[in-house]
N, C-alpha and C. Protein backbone atom coordinates (compact mmCIF):
# COMPACT_ATOMS: atom_id res chain seq x y z
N UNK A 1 0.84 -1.17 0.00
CA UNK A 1 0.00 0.00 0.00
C UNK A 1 0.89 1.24 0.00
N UNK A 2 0.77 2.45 -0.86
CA UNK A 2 1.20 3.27 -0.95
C UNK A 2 0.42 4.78 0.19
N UNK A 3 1.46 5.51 0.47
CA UNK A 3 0.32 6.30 1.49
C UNK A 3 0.90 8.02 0.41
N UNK A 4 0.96 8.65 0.51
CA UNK A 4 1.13 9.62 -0.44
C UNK A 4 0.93 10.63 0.82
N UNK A 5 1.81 11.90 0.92
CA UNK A 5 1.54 13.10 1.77
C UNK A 5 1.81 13.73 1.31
N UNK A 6 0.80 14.71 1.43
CA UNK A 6 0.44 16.41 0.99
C UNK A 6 1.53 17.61 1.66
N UNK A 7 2.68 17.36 1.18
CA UNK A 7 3.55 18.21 0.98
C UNK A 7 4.37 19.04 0.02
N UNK A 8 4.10 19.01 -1.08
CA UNK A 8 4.21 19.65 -2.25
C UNK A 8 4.03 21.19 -1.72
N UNK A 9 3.78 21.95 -0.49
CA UNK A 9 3.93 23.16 0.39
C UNK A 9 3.85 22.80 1.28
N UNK A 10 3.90 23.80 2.31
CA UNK A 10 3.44 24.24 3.52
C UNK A 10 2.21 25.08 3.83
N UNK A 11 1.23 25.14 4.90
CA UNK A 11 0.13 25.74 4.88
C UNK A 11 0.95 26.25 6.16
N UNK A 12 1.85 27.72 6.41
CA UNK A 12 2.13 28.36 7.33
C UNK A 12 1.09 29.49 7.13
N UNK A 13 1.78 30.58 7.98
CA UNK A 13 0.75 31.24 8.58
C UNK A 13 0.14 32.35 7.74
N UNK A 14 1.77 32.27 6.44
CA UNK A 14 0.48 33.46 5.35
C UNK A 14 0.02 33.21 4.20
N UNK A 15 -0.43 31.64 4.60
CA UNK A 15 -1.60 30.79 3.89
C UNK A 15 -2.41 31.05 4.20
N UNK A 16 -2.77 31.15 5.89
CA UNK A 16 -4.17 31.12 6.38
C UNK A 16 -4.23 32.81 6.38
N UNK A 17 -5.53 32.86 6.89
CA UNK A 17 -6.53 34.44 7.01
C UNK A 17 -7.67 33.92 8.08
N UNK A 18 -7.69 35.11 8.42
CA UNK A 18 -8.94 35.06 9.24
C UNK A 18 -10.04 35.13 8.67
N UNK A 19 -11.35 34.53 9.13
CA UNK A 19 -12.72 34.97 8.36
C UNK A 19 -13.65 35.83 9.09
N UNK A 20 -13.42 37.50 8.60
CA UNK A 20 -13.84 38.49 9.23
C UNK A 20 -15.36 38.44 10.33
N UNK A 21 -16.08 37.77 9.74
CA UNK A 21 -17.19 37.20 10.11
C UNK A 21 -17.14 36.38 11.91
N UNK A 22 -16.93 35.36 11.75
CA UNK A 22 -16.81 34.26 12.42
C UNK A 22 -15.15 34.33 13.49
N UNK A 23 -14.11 34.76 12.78
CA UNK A 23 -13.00 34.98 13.28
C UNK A 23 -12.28 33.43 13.13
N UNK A 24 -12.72 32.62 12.46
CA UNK A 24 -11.77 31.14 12.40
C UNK A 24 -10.86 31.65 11.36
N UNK A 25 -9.78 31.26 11.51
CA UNK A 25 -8.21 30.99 10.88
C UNK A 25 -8.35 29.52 9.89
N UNK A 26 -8.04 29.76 8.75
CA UNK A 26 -8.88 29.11 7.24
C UNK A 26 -7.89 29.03 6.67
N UNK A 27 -7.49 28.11 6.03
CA UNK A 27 -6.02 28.34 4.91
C UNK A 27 -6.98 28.80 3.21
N UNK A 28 -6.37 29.74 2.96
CA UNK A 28 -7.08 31.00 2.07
C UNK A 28 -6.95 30.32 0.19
N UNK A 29 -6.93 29.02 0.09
CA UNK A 29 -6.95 27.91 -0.59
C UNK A 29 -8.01 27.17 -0.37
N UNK A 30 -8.98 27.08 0.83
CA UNK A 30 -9.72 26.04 0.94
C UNK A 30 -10.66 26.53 1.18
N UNK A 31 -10.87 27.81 0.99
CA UNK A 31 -12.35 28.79 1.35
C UNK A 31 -13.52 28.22 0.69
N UNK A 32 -14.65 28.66 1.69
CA UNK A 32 -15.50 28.39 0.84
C UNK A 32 -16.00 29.49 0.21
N UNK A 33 -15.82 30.90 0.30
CA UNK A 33 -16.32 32.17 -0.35
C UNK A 33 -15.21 32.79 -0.64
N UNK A 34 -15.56 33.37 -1.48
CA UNK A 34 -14.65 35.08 -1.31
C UNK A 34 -15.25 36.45 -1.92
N UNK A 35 -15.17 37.54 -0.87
CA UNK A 35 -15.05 38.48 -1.55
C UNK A 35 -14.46 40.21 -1.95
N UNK A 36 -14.30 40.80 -2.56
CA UNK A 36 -13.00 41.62 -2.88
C UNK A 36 -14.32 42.86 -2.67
N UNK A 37 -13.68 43.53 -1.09
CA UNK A 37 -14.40 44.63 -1.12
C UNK A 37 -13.52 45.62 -0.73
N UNK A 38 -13.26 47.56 -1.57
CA UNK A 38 -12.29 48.40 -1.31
C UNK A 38 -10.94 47.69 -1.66
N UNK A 39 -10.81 47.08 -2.65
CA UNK A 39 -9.36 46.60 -2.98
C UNK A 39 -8.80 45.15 -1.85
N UNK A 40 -9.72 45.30 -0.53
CA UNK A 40 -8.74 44.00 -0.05
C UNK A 40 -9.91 42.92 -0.40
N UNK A 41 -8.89 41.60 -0.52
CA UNK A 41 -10.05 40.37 -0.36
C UNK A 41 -10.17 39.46 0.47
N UNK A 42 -11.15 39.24 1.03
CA UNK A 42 -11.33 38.63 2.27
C UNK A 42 -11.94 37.56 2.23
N UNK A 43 -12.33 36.12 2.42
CA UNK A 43 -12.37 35.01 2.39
C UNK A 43 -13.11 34.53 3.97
N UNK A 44 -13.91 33.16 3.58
CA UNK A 44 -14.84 33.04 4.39
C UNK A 44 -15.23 31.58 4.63
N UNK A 45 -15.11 31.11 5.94
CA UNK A 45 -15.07 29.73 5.90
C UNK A 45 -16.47 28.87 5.28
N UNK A 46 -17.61 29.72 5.30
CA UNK A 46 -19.01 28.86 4.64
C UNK A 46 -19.68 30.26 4.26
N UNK A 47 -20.54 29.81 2.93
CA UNK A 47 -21.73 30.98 2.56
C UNK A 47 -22.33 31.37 3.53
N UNK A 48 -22.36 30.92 4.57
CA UNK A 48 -23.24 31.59 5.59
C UNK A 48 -22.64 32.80 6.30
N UNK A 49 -21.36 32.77 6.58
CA UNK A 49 -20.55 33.80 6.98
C UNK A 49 -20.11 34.87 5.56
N UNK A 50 -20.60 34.24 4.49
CA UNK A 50 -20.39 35.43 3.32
C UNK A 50 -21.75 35.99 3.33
N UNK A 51 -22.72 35.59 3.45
CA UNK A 51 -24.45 36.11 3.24
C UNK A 51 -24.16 37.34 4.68
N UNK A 52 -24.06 36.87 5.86
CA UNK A 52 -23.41 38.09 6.52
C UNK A 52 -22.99 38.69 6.53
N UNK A 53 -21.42 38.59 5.96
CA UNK A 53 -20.87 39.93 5.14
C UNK A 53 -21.61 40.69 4.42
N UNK A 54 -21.91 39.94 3.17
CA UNK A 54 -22.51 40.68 2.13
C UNK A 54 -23.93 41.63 2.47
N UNK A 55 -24.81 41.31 3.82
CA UNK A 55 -25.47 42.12 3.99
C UNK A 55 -24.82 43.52 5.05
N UNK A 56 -24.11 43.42 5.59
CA UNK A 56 -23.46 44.33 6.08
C UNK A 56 -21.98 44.49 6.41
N UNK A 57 -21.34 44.85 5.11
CA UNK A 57 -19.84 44.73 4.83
C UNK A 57 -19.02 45.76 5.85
N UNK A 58 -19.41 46.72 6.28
CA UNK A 58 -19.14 48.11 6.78
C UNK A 58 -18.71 47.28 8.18
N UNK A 59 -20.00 46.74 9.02
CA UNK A 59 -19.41 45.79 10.39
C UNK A 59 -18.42 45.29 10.27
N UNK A 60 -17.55 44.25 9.27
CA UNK A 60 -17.03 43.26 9.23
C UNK A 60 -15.29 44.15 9.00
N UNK A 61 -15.70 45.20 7.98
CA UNK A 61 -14.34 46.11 7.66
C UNK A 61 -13.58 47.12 8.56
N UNK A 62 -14.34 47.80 9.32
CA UNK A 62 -14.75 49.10 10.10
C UNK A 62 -12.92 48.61 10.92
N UNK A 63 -12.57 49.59 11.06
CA UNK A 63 -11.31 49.06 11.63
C UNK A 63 -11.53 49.35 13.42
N UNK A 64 -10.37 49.04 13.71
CA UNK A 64 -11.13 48.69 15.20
C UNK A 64 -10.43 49.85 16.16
N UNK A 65 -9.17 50.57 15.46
CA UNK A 65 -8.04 51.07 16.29
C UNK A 65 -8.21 52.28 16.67
């Protein structure tokens, strides 16, 4: 039996992103959404956390500092 591992990369840390929404850490390859709002693009672990965004993008962007 052959076993084969998924190393052809690394999934370090500026693979992943946060999903503005929800706040889970996602490797930005395996999303299930995305979308490009004001030039940055932001990514989202399920449509459900993009249907949230997308109804109120301003919450999710709004900076915090």
């Amino acid at each position: 039996m052959s076993i084969r591992r998924h190393n052809h990369h690394r999934h370090g840390s500026a693979e992943t992103v946060t999903d503005p929404v929800c706040g889970l850490r996602i490797s930005k390859y395996g999303t299930a959404d995305r979308r490009e709002t004001g030039g940055t693009l932001y990514h989202f672990c399920s449509a459900r956390c993009a249907s949230a965004f997308d109804a109120d993008p301003v919450r999710y962007t709004a900076s915090t500092g």
